[in-house]
C-alpha atoms as a PDB file:
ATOM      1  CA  UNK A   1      -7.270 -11.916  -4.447  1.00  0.00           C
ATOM      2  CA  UNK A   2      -5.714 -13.954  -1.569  1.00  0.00           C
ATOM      3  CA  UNK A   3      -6.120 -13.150   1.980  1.00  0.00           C
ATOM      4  CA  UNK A   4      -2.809 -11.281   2.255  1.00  0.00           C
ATOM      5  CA  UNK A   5      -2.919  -9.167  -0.875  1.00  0.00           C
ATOM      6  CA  UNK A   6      -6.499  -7.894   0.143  1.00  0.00           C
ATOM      7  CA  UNK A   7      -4.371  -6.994   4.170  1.00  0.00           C
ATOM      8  CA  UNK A   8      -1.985  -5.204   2.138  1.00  0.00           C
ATOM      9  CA  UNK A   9      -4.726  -3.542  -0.002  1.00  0.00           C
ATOM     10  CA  UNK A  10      -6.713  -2.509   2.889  1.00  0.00           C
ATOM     11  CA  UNK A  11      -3.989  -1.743   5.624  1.00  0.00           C
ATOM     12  CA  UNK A  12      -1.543   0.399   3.328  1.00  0.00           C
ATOM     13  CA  UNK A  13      -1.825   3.393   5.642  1.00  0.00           C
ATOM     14  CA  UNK A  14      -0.639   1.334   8.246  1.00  0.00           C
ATOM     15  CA  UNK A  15       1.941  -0.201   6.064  1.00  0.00           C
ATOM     16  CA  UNK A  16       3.193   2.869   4.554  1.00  0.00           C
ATOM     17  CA  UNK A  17       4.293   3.647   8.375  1.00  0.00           C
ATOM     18  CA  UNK A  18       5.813   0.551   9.850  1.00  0.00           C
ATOM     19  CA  UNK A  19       7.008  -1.560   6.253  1.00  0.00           C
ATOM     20  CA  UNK A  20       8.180   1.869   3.776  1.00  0.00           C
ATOM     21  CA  UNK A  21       9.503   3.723   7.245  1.00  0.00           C
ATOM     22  CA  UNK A  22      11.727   0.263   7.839  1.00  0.00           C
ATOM     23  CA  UNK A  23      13.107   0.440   4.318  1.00  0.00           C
ATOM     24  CA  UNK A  24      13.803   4.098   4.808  1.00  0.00           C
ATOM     25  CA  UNK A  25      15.634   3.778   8.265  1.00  0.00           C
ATOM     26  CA  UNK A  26      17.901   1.512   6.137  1.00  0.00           C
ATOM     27  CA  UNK A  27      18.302   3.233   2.695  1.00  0.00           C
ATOM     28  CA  UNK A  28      21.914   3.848   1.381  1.00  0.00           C
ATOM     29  CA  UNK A  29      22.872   0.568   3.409  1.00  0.00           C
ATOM     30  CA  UNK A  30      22.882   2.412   6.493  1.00  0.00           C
ATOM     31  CA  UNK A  31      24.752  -0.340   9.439  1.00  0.00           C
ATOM     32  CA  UNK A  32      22.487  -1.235  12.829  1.00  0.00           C
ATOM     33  CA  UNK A  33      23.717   1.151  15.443  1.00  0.00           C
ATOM     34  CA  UNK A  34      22.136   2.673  18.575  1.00  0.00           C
ATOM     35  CA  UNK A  35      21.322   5.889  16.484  1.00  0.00           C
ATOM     36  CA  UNK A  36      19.363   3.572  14.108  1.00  0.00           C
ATOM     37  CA  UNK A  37      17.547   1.611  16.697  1.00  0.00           C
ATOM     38  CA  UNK A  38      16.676   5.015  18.522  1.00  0.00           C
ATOM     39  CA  UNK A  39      14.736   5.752  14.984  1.00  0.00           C
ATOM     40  CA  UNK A  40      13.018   2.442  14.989  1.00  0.00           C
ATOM     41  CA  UNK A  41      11.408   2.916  18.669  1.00  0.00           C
ATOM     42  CA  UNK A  42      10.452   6.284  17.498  1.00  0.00           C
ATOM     43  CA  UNK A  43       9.133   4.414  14.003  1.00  0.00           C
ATOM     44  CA  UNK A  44       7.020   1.931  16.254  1.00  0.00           C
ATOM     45  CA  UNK A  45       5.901   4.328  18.133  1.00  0.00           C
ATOM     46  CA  UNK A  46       4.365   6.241  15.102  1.00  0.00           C
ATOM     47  CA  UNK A  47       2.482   2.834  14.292  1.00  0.00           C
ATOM     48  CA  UNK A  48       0.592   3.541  17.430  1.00  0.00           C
ATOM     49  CA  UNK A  49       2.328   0.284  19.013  1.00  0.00           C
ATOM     50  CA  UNK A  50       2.165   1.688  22.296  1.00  0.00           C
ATOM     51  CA  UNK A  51       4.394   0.294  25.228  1.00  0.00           C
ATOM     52  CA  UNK A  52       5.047  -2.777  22.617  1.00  0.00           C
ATOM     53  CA  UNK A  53       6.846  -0.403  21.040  1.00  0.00           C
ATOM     54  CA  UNK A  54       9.868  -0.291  23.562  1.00  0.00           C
ATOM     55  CA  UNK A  55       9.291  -4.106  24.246  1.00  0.00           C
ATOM     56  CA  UNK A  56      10.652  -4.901  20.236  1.00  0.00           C
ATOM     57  CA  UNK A  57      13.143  -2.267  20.693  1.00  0.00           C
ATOM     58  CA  UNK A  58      14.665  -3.637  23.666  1.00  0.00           C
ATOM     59  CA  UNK A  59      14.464  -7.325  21.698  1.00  0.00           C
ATOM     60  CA  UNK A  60      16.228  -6.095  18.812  1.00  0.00           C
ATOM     61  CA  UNK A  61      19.413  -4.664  20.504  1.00  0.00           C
ATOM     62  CA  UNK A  62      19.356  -8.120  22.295  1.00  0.00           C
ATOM     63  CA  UNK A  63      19.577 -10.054  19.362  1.00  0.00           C
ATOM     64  CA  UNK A  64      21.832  -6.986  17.736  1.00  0.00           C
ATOM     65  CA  UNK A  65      24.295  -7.538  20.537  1.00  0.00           C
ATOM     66  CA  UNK A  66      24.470 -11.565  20.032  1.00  0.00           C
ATOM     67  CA  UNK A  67      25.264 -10.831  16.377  1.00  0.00           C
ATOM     68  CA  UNK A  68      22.059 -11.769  15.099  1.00  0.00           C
ATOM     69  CA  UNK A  69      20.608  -8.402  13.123  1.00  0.00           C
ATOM     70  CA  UNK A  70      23.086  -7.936   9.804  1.00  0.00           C
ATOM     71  CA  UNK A  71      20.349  -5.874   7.756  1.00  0.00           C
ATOM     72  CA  UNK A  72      16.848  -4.974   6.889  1.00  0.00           C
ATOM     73  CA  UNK A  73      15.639  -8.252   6.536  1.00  0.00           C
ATOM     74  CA  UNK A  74      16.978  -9.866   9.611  1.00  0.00           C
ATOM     75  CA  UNK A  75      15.041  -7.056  11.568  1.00  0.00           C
ATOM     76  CA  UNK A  76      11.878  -7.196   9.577  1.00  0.00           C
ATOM     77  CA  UNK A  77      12.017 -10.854  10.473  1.00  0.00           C
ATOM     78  CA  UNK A  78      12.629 -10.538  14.066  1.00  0.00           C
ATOM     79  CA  UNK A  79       9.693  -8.071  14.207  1.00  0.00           C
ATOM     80  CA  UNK A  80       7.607 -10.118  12.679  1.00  0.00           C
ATOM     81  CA  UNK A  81       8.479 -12.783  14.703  1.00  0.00           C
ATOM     82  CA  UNK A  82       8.355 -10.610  18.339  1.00  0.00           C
ATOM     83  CA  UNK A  83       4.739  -9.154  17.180  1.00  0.00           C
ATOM     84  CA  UNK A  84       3.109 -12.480  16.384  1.00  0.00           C
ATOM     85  CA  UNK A  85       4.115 -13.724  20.015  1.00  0.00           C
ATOM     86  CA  UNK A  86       1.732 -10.526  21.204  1.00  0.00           C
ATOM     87  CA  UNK A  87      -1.085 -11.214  19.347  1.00  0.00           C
ATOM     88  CA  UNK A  88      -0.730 -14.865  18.608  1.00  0.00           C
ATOM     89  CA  UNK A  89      -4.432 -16.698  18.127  1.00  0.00           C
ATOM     90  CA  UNK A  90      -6.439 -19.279  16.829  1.00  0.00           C
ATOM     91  CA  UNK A  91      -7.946 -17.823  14.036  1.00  0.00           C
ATOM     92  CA  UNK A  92     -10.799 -20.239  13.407  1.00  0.00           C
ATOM     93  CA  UNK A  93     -14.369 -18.961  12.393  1.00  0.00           C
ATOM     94  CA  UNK A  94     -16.541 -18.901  15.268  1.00  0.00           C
ATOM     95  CA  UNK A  95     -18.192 -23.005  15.031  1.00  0.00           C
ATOM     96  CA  UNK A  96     -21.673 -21.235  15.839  1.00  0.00           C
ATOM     97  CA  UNK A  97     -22.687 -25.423  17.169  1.00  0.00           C
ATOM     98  CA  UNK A  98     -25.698 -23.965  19.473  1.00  0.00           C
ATOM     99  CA  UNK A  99     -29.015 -23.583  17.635  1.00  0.00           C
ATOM    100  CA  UNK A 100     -29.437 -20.616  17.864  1.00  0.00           C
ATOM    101  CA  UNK A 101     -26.200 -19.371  18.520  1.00  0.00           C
ATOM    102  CA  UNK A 102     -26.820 -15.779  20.062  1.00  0.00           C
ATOM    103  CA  UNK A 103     -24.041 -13.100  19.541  1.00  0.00           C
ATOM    104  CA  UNK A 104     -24.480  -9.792  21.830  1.00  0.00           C
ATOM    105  CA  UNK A 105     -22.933  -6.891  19.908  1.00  0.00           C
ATOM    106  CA  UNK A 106     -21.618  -4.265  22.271  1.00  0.00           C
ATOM    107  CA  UNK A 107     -19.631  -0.831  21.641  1.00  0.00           C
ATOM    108  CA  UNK A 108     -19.525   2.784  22.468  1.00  0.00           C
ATOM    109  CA  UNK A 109     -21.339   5.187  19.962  1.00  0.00           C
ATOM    110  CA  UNK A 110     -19.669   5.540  16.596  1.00  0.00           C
ATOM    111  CA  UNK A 111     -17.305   2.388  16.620  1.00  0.00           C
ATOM    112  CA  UNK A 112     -19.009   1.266  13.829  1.00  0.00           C
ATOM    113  CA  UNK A 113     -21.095  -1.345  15.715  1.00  0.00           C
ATOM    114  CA  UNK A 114     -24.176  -1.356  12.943  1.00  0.00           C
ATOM    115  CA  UNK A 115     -22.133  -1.193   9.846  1.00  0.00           C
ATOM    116  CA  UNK A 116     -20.184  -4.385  12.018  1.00  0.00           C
ATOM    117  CA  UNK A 117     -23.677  -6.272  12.642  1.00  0.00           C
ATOM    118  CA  UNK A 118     -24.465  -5.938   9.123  1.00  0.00           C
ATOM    119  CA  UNK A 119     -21.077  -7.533   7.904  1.00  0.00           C
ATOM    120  CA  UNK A 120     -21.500 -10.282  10.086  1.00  0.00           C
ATOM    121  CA  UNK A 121     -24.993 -11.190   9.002  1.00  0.00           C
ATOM    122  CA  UNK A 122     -23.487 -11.421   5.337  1.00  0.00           C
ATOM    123  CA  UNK A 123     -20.728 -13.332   6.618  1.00  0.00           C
ATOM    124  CA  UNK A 124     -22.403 -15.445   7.956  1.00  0.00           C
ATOM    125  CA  UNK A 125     -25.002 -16.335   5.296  1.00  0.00           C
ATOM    126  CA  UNK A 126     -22.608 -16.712   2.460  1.00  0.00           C
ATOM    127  CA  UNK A 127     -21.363 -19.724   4.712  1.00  0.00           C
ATOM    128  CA  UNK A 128     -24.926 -20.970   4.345  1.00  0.00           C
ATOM    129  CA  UNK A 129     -26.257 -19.541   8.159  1.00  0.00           C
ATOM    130  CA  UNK A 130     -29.771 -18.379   8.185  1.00  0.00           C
ATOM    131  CA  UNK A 131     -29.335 -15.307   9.847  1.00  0.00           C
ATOM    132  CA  UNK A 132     -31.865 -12.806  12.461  1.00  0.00           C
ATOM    133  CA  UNK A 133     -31.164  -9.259  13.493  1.00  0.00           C
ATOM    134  CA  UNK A 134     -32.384  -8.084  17.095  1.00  0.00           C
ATOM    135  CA  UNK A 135     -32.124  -4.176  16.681  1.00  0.00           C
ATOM    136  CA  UNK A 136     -32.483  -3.972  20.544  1.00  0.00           C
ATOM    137  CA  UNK A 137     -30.772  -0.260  20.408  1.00  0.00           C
ATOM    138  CA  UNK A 138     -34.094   1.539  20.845  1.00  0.00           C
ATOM    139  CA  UNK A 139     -32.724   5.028  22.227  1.00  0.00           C
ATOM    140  CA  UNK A 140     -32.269   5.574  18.614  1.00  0.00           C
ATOM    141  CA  UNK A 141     -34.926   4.962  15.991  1.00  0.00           C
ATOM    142  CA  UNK A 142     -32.101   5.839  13.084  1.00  0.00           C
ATOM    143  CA  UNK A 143     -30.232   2.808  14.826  1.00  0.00           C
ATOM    144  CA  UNK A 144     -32.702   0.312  14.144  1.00  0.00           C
ATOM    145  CA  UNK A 145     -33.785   2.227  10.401  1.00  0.00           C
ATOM    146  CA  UNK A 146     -29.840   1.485   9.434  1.00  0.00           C
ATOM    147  CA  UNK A 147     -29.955  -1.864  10.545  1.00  0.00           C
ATOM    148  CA  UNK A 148     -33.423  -2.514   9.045  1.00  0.00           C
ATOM    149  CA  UNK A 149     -31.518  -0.980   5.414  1.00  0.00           C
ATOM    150  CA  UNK A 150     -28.417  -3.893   6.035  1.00  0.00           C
ATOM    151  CA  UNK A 151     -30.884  -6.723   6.590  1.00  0.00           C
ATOM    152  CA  UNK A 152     -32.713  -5.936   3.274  1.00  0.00           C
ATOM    153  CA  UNK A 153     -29.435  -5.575   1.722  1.00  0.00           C
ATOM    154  CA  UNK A 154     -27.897  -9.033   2.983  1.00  0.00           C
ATOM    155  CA  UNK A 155     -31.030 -11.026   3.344  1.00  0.00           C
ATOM    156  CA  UNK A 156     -31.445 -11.204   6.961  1.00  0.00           C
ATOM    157  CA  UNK A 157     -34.385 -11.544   8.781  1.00  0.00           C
ATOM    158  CA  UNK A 158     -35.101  -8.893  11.182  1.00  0.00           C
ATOM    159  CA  UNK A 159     -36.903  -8.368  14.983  1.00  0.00           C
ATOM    160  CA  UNK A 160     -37.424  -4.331  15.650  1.00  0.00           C
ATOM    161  CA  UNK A 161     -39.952  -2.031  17.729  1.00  0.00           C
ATOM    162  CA  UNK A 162     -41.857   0.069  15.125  1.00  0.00           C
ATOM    163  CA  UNK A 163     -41.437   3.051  17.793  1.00  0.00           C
ATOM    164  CA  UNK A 164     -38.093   4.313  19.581  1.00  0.00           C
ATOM    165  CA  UNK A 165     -37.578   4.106  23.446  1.00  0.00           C
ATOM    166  CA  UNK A 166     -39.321   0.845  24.273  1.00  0.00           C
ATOM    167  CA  UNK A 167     -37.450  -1.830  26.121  1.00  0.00           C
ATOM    168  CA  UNK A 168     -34.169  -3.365  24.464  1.00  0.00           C
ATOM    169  CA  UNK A 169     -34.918  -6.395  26.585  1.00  0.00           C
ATOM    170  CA  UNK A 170     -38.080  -6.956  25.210  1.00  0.00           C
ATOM    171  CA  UNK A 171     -36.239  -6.770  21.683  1.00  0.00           C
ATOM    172  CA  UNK A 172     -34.010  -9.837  22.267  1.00  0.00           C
ATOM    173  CA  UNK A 173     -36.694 -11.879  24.067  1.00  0.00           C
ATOM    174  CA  UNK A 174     -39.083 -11.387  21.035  1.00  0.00           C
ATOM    175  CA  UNK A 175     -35.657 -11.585  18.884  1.00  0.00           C
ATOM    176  CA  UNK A 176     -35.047 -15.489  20.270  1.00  0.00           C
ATOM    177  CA  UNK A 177     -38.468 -16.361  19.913  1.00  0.00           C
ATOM    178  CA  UNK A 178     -38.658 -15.586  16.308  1.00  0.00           C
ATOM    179  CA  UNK A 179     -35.531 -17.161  15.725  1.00  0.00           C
ATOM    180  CA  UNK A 180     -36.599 -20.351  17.728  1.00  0.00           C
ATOM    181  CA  UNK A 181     -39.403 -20.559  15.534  1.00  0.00           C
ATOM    182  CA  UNK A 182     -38.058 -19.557  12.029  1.00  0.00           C
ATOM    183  CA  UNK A 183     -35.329 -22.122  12.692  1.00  0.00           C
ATOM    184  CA  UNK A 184     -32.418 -19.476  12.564  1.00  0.00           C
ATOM    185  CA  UNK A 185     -28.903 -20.313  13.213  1.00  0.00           C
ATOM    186  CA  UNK A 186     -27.016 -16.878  14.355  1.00  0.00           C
ATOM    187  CA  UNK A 187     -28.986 -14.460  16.022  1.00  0.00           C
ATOM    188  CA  UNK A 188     -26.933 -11.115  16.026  1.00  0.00           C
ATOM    189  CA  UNK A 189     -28.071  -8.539  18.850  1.00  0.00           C
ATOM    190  CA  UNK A 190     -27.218  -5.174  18.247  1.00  0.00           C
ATOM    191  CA  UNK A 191     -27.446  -2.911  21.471  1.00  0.00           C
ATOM    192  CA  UNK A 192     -27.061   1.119  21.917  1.00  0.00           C
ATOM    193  CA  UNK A 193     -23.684   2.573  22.242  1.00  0.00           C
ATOM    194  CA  UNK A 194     -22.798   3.354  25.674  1.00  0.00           C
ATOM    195  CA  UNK A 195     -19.917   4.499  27.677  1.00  0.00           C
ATOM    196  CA  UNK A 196     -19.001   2.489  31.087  1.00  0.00           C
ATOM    197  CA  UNK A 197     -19.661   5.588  32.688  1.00  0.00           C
ATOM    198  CA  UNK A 198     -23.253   5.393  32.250  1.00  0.00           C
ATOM    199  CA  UNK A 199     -24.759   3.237  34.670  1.00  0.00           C
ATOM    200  CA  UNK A 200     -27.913   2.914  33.843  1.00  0.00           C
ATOM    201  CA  UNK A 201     -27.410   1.596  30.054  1.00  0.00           C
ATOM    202  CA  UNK A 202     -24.715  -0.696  31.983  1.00  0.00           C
ATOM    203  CA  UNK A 203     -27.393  -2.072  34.038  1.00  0.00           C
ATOM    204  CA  UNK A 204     -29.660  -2.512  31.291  1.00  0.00           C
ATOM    205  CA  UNK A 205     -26.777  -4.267  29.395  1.00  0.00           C
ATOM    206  CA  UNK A 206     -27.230  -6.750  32.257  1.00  0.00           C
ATOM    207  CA  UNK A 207     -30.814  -7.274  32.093  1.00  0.00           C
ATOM    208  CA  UNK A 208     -30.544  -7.856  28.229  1.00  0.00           C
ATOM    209  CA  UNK A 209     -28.450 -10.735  29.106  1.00  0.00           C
ATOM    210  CA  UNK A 210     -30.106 -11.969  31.906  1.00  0.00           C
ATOM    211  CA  UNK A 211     -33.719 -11.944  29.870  1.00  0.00           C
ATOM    212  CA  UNK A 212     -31.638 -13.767  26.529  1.00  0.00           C
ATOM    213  CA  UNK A 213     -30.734 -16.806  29.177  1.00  0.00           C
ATOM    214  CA  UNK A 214     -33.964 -17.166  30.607  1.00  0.00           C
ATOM    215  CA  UNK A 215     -35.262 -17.741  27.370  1.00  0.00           C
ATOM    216  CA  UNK A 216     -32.165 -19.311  25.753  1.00  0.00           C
ATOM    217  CA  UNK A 217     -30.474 -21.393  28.865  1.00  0.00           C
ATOM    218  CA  UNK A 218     -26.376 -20.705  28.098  1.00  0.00           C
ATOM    219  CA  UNK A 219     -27.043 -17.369  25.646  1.00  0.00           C
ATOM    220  CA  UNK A 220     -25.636 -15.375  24.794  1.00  0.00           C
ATOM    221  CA  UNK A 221     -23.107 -17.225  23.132  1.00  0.00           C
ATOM    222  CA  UNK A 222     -20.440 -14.608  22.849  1.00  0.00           C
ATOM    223  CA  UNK A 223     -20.651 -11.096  23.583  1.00  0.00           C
ATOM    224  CA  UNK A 224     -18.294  -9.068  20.878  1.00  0.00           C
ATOM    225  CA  UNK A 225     -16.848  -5.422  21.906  1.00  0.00           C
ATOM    226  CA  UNK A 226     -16.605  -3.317  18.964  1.00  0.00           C
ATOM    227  CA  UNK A 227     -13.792  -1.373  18.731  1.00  0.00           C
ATOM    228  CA  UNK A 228     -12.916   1.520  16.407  1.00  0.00           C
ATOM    229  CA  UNK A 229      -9.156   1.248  14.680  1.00  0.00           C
ATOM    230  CA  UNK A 230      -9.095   4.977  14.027  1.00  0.00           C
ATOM    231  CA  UNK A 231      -8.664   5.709  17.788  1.00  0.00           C
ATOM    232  CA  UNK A 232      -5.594   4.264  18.287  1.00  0.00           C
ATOM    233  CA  UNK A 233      -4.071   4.178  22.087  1.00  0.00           C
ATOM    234  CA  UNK A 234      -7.610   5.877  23.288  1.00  0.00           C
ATOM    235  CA  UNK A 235      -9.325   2.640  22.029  1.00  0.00           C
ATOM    236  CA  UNK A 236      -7.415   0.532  24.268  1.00  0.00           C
ATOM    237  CA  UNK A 237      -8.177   2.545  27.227  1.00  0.00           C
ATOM    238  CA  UNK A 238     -11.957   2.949  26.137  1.00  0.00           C
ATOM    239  CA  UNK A 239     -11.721  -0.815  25.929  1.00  0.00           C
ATOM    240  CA  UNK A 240     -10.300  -1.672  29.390  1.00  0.00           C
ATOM    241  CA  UNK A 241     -12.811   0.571  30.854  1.00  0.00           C
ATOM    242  CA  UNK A 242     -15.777  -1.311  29.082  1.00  0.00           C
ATOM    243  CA  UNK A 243     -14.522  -4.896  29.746  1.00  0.00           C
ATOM    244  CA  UNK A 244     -14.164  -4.353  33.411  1.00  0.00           C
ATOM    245  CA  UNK A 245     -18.050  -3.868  33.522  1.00  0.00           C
ATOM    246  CA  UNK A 246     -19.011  -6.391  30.587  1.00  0.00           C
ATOM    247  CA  UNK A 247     -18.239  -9.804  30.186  1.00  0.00           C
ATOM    248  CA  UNK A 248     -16.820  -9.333  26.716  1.00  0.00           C
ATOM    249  CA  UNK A 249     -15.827 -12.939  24.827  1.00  0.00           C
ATOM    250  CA  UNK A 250     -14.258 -11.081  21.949  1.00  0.00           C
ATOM    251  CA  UNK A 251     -13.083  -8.543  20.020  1.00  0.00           C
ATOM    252  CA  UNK A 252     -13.589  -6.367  16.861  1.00  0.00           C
ATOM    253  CA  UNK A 253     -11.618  -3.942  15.494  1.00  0.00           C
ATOM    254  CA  UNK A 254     -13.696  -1.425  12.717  1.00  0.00           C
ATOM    255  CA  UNK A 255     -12.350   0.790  10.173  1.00  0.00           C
ATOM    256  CA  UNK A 256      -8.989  -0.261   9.465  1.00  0.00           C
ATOM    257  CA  UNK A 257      -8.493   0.555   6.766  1.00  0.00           C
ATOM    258  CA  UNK A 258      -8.754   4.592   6.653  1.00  0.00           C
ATOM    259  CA  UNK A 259      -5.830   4.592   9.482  1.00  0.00           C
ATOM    260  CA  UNK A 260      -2.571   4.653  10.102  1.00  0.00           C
ATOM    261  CA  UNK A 261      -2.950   3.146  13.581  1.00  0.00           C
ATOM    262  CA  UNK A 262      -3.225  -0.506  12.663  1.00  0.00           C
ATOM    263  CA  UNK A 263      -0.528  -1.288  15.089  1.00  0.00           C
ATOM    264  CA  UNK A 264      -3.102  -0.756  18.256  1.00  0.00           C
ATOM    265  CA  UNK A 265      -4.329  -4.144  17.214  1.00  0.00           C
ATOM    266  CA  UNK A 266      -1.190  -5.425  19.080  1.00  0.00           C
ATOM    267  CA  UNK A 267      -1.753  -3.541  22.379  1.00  0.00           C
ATOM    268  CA  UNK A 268      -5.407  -3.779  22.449  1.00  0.00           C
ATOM    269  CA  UNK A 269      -4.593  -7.738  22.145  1.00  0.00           C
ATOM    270  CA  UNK A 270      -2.271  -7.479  24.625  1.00  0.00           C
ATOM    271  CA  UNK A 271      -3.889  -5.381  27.126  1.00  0.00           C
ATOM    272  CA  UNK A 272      -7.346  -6.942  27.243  1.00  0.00           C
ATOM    273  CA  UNK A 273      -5.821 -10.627  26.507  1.00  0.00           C
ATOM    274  CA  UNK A 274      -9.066 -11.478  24.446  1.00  0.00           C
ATOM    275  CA  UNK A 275      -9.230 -12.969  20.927  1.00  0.00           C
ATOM    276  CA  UNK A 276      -9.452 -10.580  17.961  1.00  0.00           C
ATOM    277  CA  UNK A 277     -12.175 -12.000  16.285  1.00  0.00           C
ATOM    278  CA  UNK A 278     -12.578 -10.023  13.267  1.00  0.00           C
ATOM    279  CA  UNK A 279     -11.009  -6.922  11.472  1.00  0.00           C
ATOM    280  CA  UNK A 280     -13.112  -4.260   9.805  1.00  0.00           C
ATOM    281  CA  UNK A 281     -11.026  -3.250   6.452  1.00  0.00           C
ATOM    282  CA  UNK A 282     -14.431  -0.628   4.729  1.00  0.00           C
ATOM    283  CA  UNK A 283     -17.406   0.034   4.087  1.00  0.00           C
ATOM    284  CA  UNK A 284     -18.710  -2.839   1.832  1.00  0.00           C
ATOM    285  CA  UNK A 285     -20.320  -5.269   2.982  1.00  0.00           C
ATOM    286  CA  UNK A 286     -17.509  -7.975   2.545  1.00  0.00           C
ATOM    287  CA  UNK A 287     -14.398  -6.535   4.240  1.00  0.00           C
ATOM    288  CA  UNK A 288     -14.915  -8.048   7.073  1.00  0.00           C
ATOM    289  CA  UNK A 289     -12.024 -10.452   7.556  1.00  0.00           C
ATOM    290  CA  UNK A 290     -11.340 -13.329  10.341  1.00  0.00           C
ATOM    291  CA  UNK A 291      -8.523 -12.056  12.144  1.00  0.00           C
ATOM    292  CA  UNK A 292      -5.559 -14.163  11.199  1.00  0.00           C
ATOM    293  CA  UNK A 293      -2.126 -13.193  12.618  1.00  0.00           C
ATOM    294  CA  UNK A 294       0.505 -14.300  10.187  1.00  0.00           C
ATOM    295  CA  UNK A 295      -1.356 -13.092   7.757  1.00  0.00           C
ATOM    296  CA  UNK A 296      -1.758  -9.556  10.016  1.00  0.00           C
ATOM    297  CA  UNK A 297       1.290  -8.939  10.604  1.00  0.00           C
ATOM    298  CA  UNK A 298       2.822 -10.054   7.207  1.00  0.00           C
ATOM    299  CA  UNK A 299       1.125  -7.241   5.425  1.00  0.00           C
ATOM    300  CA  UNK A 300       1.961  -4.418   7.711  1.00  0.00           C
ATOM    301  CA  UNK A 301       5.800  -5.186   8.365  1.00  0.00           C
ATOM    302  CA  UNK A 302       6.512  -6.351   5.146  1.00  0.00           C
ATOM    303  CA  UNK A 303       7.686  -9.536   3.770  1.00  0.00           C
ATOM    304  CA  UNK A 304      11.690 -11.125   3.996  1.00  0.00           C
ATOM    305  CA  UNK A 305      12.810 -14.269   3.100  1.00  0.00           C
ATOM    306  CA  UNK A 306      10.368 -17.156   4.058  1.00  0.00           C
ATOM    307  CA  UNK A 307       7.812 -15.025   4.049  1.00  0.00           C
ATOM    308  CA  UNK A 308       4.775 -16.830   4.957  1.00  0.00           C
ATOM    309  CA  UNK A 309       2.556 -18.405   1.799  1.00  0.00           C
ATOM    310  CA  UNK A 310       0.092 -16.338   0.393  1.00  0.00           C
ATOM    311  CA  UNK A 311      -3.530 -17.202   1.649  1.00  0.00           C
END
């Protein structure tokens, strides 16, 4: 299965919205008029678009007005073409050219930050990585037991405190020097969920990074905010909030696939103008998917005529 039919697989809440509510607004051959393009802002907004959604309904009665909208397919085309201008990417695979290259995994509690780490790790070792987890969330001992279960299951090697409440610092610093000397490639740090109300955890977010680079001149590498899809408009506000205290590189967006607000992926791009890296589409360990927009937005507006080849 292609990279598109697994989107549409995965994202089919979010497609039933924006791609079956499209084909609805226009059933019985139903002309473009206001009334309809009234329904379409309120459709958009229903995806969980946000303030985009208002954005591609003023572009539509633009082009509507110039004579350019005749049907269904000429607006499925235009929004497809108006939402890959908000979230357009490169959509490479991190190059992970530093030995080791140190990823700092960051997130609020229950964004699905472990279940993330543990994805990544098999990710990256079925592209031939050697692979160490730094379970430096040590307010919770069940945080470093889960992550402990995902390395056995993917293979990774693992750094851990045998005891809760030690020093997450300590964690990475051991963390690097295992990984220095076990020759590892990715080192993926997992840290403990925090709100950027809570100062002190923010502070000791900063000493966690400060302690990788003394040992690791230029790590961490990237620093990846995990989001969680199911939140919607809230995730982009949680989001602002924790950039503006974090150096965040990227972003990923968990559980995408048991939502129907798959279309916050454009405003959270939008509003926090940093790459998507990944997409979280369930549980297993594989659906974990590069972020690739074409392919993104093909599956969740629906296809039209030169439709963008399969993947």
């Amino acid at each position: 299965m292609g990279l598109l039919e697994r989107l549409k697989a995965r994202l089919s809440r979010t497609r039933t919205v924006l791609a079956d509510g499209v084909s609805a607004l226009f059933r019985g051959g139903r002309p473009i008029d206001q009334a309809l393009l009234d329904e379409l802002e309120e459709l958009l907004y229903t995806s969980d678009l946000g303030p985009i959604a208002g954005e591609l309904t003023a572009e539509l009665a633009r082009r509507h007005k110039r004579g350019e909208l005749k049907g269904e397919d000429d607006v499925r085309r235009a929004l497809r073409e108006t939402l890959l201008t908000k979230i357009a990417q490169p959509s490479e695979e991190l190059a992970c050219d530093a030995k080791p290259t140190v990823i700092l995994i960051v997130g609020v509690n229950g964004s699905g930050k472990t279940t993330t780490i543990a994805k990544l790790a098999h990710r990256f070792q079925q592209s031939g990585k050697k692979v160490l987890l730094g379970a430096a969330d040590t307010f919770r001992a069940a945080a470093a037991d889960q992550l402990e279960v995902w390395a056995d299951r993917s293979g990774a090697d693992i750094v851990r405190q045998t005891q809760g409440g030690g020093d997450p610092a300590a964690v990475a610093f051991d963390a690097l020097n295992a990984a220095i000397a076990r020759d590892i490639d990715v080192v993926l740090i997992d840290t403990a969920g925090r709100l950027h109300t809570q100062k002190n955890l923010m502070e000791e977010l900063g000493k966690i990074r400060r302690v990788i680079a003394k040992r690791l001149p230029g790590a961490p590498h990237e620093t990846w905010l995990v989001i969680d899809g199911t939140n919607g408009q809230n995730a982009i506000r949680q989001a602002q909030e924790f950039t503006a205290a974090v150096d965040v590189t990227g972003l990923i967006v968990a559980k995408l696939d048991g939502t129907a607000r798959g279309g916050a992926v454009f405003g959270i791009k939008a509003a926090l103008g940093l790459p998507v890296r990944y997409i979280g589409t369930g549980e297993s360990l594989e659906l974990l998917e590069v972020f690739q927009p074409e392919a993104f937005v093909e599956a969740i507006v629906g296809a039209v005529d030169g439709a963008l080849p399969r993947a």
